[in-house]
N, C-alpha and C. Protein backbone atom coordinates (compact mmCIF):
# COMPACT_ATOMS: atom_id res chain seq x y z
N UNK A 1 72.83 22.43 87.10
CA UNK A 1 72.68 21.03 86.77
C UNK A 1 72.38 20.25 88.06
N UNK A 2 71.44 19.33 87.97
CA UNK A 2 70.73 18.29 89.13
C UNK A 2 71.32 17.27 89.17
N UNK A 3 71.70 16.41 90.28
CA UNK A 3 71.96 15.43 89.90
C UNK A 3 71.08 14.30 90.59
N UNK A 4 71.26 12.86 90.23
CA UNK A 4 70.26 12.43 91.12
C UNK A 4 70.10 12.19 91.88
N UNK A 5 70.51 12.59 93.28
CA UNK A 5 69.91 12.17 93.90
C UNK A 5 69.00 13.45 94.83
N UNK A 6 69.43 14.85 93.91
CA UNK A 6 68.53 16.21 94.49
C UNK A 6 67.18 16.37 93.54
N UNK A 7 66.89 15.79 92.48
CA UNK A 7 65.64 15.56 91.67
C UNK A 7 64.69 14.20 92.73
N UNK A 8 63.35 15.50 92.50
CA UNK A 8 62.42 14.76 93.42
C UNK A 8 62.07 13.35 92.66
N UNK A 9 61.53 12.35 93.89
CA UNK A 9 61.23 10.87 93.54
C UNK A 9 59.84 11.56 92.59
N UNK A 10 59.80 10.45 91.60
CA UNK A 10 58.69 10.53 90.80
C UNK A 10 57.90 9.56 91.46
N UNK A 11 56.32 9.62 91.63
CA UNK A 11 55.73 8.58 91.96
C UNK A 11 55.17 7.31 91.04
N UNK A 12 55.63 6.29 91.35
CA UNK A 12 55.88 4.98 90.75
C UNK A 12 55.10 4.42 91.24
N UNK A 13 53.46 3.80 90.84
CA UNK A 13 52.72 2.47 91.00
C UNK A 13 53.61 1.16 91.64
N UNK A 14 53.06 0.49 92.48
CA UNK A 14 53.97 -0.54 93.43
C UNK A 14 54.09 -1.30 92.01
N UNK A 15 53.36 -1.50 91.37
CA UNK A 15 53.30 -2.79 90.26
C UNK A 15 54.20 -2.31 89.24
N UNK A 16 55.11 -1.15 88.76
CA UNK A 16 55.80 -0.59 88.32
C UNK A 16 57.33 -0.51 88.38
N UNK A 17 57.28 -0.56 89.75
CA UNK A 17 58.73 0.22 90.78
C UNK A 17 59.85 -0.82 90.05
N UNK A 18 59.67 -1.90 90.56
CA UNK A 18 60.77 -2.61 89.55
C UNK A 18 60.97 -2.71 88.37
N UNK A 19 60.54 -2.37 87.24
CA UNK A 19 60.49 -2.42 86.03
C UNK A 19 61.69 -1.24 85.40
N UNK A 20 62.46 -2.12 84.47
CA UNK A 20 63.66 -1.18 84.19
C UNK A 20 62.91 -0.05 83.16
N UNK A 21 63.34 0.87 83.43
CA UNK A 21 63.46 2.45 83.00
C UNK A 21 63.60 2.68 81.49
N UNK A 22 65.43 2.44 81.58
CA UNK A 22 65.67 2.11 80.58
C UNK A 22 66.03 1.35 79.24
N UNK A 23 66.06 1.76 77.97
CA UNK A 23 65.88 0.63 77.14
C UNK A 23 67.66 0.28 76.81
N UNK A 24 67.30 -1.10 76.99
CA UNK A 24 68.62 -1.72 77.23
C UNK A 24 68.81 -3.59 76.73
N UNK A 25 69.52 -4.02 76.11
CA UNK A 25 70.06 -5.35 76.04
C UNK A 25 69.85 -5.77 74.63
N UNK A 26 69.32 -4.92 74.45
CA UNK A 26 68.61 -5.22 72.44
C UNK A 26 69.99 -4.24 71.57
N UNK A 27 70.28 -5.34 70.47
CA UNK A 27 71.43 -4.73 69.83
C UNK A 27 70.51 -4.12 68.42
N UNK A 28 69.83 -4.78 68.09
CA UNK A 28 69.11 -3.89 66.98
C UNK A 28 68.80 -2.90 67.09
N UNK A 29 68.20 -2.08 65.84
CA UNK A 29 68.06 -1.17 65.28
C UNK A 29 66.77 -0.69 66.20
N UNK A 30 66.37 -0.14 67.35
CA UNK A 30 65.42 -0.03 67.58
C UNK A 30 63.92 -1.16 67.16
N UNK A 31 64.39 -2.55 68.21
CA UNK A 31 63.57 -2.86 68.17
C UNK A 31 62.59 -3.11 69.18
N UNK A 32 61.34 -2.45 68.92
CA UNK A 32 60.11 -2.31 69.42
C UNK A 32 59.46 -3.42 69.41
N UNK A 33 59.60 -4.13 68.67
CA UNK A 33 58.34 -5.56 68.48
C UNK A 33 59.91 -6.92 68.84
N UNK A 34 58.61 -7.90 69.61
CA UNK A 34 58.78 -8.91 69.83
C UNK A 34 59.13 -10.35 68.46
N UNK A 35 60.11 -10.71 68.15
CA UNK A 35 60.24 -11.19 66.88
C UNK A 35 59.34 -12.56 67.19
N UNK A 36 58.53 -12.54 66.60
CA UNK A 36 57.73 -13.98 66.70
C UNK A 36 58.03 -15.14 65.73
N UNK A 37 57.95 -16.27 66.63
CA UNK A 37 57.76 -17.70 65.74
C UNK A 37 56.54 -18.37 65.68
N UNK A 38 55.72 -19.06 65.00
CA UNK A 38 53.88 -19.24 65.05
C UNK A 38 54.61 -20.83 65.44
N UNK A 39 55.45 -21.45 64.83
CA UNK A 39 56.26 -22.84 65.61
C UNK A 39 56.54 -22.96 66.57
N UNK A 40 57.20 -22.05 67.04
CA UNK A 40 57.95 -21.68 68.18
C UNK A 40 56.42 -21.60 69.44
N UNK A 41 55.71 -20.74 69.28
CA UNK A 41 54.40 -20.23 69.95
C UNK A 41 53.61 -21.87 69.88
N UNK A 42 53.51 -22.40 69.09
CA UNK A 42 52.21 -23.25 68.99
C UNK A 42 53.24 -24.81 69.87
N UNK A 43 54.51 -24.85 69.73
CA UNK A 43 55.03 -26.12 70.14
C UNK A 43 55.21 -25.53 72.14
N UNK A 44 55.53 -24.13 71.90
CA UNK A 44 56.02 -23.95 73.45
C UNK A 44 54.24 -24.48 74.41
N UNK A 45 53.06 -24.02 73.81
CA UNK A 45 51.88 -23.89 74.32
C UNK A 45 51.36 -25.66 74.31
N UNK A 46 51.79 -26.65 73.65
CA UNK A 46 51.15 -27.88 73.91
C UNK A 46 52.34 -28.42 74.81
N UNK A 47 53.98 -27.88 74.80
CA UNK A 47 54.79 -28.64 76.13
C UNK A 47 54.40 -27.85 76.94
N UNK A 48 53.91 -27.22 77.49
CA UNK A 48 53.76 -26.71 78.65
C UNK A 48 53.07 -27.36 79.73
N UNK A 49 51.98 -27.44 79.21
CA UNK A 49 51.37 -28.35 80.51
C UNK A 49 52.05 -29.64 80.62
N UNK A 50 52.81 -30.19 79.83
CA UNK A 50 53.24 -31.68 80.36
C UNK A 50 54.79 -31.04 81.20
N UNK A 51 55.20 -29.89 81.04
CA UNK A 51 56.88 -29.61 81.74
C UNK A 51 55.91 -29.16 83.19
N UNK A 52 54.73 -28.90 82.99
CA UNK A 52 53.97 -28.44 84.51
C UNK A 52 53.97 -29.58 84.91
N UNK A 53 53.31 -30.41 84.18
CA UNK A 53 53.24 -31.85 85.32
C UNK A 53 54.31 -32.58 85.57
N UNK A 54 55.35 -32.64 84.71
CA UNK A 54 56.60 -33.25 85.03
C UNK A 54 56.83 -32.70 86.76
N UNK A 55 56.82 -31.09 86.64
CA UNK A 55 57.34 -30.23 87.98
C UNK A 55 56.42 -31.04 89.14
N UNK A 56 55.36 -31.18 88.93
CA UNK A 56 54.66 -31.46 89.86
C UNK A 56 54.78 -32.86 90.33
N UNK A 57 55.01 -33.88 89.81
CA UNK A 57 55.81 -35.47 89.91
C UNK A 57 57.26 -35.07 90.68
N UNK A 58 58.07 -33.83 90.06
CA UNK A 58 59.22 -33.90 90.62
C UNK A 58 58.85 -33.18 92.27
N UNK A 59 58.00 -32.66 92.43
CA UNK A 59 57.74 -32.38 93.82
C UNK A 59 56.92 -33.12 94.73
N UNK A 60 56.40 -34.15 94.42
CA UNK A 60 55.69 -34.98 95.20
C UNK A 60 56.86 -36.07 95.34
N UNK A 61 57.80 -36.29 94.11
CA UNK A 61 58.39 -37.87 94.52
C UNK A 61 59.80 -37.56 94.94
N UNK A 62 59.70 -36.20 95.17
CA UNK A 62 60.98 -35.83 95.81
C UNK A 62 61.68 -36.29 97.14
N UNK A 63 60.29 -37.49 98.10
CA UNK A 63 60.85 -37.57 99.42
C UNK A 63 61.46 -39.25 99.16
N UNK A 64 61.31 -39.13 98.02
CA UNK A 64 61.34 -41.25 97.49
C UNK A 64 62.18 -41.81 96.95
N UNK A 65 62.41 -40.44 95.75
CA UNK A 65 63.39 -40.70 94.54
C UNK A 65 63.80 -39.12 94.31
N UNK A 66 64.72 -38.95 93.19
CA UNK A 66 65.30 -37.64 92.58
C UNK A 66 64.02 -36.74 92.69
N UNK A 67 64.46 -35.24 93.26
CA UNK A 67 63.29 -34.48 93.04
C UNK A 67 62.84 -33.96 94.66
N UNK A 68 61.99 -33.19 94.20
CA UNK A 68 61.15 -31.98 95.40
C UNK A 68 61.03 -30.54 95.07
N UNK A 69 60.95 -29.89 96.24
CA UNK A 69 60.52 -28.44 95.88
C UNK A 69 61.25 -27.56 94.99
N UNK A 70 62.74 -27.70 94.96
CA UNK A 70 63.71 -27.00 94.46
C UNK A 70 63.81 -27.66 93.23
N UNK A 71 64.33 -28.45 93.22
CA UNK A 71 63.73 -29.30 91.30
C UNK A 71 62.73 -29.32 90.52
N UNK A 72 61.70 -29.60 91.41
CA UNK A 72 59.81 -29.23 90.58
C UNK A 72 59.38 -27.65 90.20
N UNK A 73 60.22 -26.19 91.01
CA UNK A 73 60.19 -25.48 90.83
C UNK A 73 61.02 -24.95 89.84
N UNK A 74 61.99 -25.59 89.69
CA UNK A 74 63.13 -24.95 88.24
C UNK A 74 62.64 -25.90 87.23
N UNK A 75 62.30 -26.56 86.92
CA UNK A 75 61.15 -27.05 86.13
C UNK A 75 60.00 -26.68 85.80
N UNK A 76 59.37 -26.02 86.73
CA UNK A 76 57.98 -25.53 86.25
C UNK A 76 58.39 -23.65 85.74
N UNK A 77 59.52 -23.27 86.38
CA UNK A 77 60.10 -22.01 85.57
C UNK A 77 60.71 -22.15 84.57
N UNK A 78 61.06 -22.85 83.84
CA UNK A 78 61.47 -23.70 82.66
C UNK A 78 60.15 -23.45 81.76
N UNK A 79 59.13 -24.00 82.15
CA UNK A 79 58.29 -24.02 81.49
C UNK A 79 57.30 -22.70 81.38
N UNK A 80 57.74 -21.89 82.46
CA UNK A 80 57.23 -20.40 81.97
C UNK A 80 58.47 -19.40 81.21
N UNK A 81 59.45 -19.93 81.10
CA UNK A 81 60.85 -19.35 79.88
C UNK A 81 60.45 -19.28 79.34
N UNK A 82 59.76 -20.89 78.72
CA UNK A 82 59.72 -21.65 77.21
C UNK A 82 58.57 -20.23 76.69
N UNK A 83 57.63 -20.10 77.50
CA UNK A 83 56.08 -19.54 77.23
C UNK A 83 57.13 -18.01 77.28
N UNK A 84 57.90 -17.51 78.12
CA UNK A 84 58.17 -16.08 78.18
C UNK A 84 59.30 -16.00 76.13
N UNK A 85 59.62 -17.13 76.12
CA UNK A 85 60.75 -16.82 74.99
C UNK A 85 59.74 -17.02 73.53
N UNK A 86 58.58 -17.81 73.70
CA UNK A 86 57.69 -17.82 72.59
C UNK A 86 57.18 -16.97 71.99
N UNK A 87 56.68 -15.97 73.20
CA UNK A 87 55.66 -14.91 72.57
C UNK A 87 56.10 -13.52 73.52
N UNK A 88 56.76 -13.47 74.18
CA UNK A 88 57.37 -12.59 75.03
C UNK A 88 56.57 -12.24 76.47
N UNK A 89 56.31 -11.25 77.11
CA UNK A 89 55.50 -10.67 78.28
C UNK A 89 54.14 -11.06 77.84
N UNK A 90 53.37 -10.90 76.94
CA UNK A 90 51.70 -11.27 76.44
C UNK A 90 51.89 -12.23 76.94
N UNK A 91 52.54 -13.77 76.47
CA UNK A 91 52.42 -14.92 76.39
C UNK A 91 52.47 -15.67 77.82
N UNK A 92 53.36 -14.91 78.66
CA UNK A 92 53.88 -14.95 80.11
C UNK A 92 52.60 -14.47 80.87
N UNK A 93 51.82 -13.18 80.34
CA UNK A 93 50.91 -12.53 81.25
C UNK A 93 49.55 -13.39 81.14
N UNK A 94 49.43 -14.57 79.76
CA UNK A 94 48.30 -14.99 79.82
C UNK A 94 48.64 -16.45 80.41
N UNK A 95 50.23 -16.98 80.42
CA UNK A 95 50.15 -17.88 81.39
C UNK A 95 49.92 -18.08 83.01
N UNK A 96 49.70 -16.67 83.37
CA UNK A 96 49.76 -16.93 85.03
C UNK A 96 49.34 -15.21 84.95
N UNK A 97 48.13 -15.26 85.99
CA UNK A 97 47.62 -14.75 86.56
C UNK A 97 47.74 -13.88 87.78
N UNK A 98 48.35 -14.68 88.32
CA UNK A 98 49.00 -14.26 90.11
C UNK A 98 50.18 -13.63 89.87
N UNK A 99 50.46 -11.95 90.43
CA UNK A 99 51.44 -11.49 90.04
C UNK A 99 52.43 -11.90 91.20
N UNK A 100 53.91 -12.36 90.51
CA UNK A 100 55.04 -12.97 90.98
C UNK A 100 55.38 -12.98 92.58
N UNK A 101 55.32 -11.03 93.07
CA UNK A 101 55.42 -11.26 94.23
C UNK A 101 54.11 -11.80 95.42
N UNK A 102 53.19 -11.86 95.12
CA UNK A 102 52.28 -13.05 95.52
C UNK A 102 52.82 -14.26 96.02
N UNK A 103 52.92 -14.83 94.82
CA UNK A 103 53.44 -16.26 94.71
C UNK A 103 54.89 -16.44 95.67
N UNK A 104 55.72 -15.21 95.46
CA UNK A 104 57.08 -15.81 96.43
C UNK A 104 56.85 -15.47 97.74
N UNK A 105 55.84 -14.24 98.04
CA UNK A 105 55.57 -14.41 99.43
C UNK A 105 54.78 -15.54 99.82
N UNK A 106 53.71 -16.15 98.98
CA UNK A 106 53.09 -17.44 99.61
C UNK A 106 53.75 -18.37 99.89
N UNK A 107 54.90 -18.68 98.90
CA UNK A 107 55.86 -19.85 99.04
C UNK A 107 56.75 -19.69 100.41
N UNK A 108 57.16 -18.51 100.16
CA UNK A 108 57.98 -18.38 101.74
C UNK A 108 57.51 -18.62 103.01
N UNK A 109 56.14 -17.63 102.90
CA UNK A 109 55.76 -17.77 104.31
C UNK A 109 54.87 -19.69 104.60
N UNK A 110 54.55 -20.36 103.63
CA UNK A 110 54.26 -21.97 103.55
C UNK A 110 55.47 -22.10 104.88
N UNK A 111 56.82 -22.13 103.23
CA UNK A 111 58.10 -22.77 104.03
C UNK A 111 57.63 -22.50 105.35
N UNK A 112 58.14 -21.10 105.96
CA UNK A 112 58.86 -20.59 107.34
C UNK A 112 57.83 -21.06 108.15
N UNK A 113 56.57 -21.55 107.91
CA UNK A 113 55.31 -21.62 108.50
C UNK A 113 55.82 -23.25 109.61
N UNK A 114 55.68 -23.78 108.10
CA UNK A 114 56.40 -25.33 108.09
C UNK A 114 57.43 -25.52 108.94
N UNK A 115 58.21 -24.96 108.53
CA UNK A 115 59.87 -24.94 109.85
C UNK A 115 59.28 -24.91 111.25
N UNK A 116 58.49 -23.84 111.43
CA UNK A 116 58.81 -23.22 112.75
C UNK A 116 57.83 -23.52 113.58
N UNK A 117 56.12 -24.26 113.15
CA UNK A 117 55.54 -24.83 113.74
C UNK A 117 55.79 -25.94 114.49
N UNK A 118 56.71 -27.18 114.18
CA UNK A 118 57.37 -27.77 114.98
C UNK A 118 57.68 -27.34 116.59
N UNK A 119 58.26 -26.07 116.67
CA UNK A 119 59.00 -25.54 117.45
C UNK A 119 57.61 -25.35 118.64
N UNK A 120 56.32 -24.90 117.93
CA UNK A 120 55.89 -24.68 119.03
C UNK A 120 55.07 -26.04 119.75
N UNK A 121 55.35 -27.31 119.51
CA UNK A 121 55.21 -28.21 120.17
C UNK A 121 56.36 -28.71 120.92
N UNK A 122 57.13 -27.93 121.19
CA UNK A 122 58.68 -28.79 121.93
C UNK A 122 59.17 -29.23 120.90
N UNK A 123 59.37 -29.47 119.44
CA UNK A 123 60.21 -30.23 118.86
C UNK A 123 61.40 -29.42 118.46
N UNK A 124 62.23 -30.32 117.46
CA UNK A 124 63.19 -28.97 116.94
C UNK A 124 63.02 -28.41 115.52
N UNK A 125 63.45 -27.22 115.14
CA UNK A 125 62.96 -26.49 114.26
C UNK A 125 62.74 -27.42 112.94
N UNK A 126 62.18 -27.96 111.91
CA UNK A 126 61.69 -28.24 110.89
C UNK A 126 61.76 -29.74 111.42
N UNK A 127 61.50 -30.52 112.08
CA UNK A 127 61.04 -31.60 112.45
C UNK A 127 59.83 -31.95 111.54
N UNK A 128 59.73 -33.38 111.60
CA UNK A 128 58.64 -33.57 110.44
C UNK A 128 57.70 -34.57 111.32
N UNK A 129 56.27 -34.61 110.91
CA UNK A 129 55.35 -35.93 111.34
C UNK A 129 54.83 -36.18 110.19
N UNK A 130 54.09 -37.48 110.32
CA UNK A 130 53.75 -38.20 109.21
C UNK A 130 52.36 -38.72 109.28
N UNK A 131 51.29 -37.99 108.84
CA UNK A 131 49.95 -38.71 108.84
C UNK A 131 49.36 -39.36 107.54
N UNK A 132 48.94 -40.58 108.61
CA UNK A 132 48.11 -41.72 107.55
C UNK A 132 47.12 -40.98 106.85
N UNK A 133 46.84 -41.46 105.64
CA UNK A 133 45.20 -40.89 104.96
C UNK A 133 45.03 -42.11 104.38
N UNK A 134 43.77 -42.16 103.91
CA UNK A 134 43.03 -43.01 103.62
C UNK A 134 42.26 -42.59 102.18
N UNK A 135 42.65 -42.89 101.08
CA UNK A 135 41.35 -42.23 100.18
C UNK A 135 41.17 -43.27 99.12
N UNK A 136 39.82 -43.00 99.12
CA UNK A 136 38.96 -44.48 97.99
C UNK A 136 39.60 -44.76 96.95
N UNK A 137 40.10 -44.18 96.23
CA UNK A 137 40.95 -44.84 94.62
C UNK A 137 42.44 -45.25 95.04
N UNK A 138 42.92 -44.21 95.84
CA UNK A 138 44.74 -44.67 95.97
C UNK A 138 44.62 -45.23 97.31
N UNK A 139 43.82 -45.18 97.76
CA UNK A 139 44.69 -46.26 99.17
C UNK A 139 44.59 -45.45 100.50
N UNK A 140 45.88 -46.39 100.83
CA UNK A 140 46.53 -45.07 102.45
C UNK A 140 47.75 -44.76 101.35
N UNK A 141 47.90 -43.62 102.43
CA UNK A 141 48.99 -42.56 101.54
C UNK A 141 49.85 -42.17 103.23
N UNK A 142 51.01 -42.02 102.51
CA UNK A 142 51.17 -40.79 104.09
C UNK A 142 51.58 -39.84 103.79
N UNK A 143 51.46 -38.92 104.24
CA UNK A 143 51.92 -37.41 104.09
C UNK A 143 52.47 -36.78 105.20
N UNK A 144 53.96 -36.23 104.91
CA UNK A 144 54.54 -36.00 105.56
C UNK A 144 54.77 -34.33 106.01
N UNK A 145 54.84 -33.57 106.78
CA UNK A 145 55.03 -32.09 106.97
C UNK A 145 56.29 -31.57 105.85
N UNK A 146 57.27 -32.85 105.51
CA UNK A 146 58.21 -31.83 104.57
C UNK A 146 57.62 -31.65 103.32
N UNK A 147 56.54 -32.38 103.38
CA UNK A 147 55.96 -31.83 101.92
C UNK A 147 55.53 -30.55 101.62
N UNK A 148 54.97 -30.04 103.27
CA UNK A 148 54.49 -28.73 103.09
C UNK A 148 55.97 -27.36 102.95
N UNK A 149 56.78 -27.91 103.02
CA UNK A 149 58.22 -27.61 103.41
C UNK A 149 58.12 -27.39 101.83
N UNK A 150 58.41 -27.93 101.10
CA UNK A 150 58.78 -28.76 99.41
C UNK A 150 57.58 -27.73 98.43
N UNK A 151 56.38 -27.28 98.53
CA UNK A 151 55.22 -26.72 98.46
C UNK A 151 55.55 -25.31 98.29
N UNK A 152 56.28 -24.69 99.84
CA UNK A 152 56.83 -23.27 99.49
C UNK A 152 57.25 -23.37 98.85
N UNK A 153 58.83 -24.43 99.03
CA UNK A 153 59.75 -23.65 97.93
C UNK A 153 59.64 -24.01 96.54
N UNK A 154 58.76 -24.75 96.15
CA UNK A 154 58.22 -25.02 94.77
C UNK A 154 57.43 -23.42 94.21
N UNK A 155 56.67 -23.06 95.36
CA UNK A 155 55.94 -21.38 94.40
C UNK A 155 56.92 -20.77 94.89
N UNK A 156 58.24 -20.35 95.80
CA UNK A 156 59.01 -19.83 96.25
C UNK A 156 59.86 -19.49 94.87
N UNK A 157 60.47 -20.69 94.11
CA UNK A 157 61.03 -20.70 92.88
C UNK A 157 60.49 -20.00 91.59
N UNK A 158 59.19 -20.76 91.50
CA UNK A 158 58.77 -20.22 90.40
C UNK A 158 58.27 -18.48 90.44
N UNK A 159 58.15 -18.32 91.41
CA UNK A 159 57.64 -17.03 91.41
C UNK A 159 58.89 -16.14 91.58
N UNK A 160 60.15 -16.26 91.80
CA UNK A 160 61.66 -16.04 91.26
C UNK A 160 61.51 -15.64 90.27
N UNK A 161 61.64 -16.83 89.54
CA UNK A 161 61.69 -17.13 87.70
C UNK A 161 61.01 -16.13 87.26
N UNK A 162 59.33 -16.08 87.27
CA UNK A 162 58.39 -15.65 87.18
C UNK A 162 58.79 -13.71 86.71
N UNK A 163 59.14 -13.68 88.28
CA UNK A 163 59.58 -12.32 88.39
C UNK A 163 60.69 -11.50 87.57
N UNK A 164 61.86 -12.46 87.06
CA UNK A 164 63.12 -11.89 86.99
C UNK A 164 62.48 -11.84 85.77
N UNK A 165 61.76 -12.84 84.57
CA UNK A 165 61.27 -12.97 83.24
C UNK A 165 60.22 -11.69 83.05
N UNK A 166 59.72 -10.92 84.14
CA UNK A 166 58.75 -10.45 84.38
C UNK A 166 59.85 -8.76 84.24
N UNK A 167 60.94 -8.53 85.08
CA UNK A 167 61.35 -7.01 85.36
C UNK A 167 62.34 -6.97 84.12
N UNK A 168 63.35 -8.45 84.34
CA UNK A 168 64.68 -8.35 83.14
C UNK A 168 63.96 -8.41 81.62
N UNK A 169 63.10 -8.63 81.89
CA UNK A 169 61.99 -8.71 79.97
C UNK A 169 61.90 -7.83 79.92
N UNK A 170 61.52 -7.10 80.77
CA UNK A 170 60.77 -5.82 80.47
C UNK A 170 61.36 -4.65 79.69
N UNK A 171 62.70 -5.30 79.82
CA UNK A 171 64.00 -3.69 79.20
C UNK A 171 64.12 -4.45 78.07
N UNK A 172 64.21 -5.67 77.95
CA UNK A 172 64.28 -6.49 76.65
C UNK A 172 63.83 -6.02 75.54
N UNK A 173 62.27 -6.48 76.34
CA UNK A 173 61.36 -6.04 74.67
C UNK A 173 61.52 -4.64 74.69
N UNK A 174 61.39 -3.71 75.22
CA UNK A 174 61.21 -1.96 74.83
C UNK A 174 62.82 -2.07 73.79
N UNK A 175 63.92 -2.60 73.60
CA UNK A 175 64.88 -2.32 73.13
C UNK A 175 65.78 -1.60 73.84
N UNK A 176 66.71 -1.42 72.55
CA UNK A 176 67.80 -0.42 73.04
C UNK A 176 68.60 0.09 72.01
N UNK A 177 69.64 1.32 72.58
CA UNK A 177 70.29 1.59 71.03
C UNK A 177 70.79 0.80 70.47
N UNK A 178 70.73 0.84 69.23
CA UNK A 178 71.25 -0.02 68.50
C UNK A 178 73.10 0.66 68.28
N UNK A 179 73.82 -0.28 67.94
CA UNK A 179 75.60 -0.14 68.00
C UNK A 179 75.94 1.53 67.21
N UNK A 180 75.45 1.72 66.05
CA UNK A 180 75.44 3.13 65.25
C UNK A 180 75.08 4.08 66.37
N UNK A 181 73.51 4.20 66.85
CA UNK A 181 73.09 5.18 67.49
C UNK A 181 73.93 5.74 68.77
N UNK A 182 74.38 4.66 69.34
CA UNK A 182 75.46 4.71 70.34
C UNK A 182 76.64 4.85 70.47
N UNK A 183 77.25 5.27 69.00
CA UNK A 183 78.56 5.85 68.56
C UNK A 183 77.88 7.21 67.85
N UNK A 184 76.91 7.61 67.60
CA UNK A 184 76.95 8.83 66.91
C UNK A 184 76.61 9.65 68.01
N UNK A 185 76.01 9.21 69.34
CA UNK A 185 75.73 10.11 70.59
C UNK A 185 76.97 10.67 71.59
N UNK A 186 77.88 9.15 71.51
CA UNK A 186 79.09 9.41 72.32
C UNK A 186 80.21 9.62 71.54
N UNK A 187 80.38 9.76 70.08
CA UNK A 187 81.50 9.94 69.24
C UNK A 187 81.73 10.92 68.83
């Protein structure tokens, strides 16, 4: 008898490696299919883009009022739940394109970018400046470096969310034993 850790590694696709194995968290009877709602699906798909733009208000007016990167991002993962709990992984895979770890490495390296550029002008680490703009419909504006700060951790978050809806789904939908099957194996 082998145990595991003398059984050779199987080779696992990078886009794979995290994805649970086994089938697990589902109390039914072996269920294979995703239980659908056509209500549920058709109401999650017209809030969506307005819980996107909400996120995106909460990350711009975050330096003014309530809100920024960390609020606009659990908000805009909110709104990929709503889409992951509607229609399951399909519904999730046709909302977003960019696979998760993408997105949290872009967000991070924004942040750390943001922080630490400061530093190499003499300042101290996440120091902020503030440049004027000028543009024909809104005006002057200013824009500040913590925005670019607010930016990571806005895809930093969602691509979290993104991910965990993305590996912890994944054992979801495949199922699991159901309560019987799992007393007649170990009983």
């Amino acid at each position: 008898m082998t145990t595991e850790s003398e059984r050779p590694a199987e080779q696992v696709p990078w886009t794979e490696w995290d994805r649970p194995r086994e089938r697990w968290l589902m109390a039914e009877h072996n269920c294979n299919t995703w239980p659908r709602s056509l209500l549920l699906e058709v109401c999650a798909r017209i809030v969506f883009p307005t819980v996107l733009m909400v996120s995106v208000y909460l990350l711009f007016a975050g330096h003014h009022t309530a809100g920024g990167g960390f609020s606009g991002g659990l908000v805009a993962g909110l709104a990929f739940v709503l889409r992951y709990v509607a229609g399951g992984s399909a519904e999730l895979a046709a909302a977003i394109r960019i696979r998760p770890p993408v997105v949290i490495g872009t967000g991070l390296s924004i942040a750390v970018v943001t922080a630490l550029v400061p530093a190499l002008f003499g300042q101290p680490v996440l120091a902020s400046a503030i440049w004027p703009v000028t543009l024909p419909v809104l005006g002057e504006l200013k824009i500040t470096t913590n925005l670019f700060l607010d930016i990571g951790v806005y895809l930093l978050i969602i691509g979290v969310v993104v991910d965990l809806l993305r590996t912890v789904g994944a054992g979801t939908e495949r199922g699991g034993l159901g309560l019987h099957e799992d007393q007649e194996d170990h009983g």
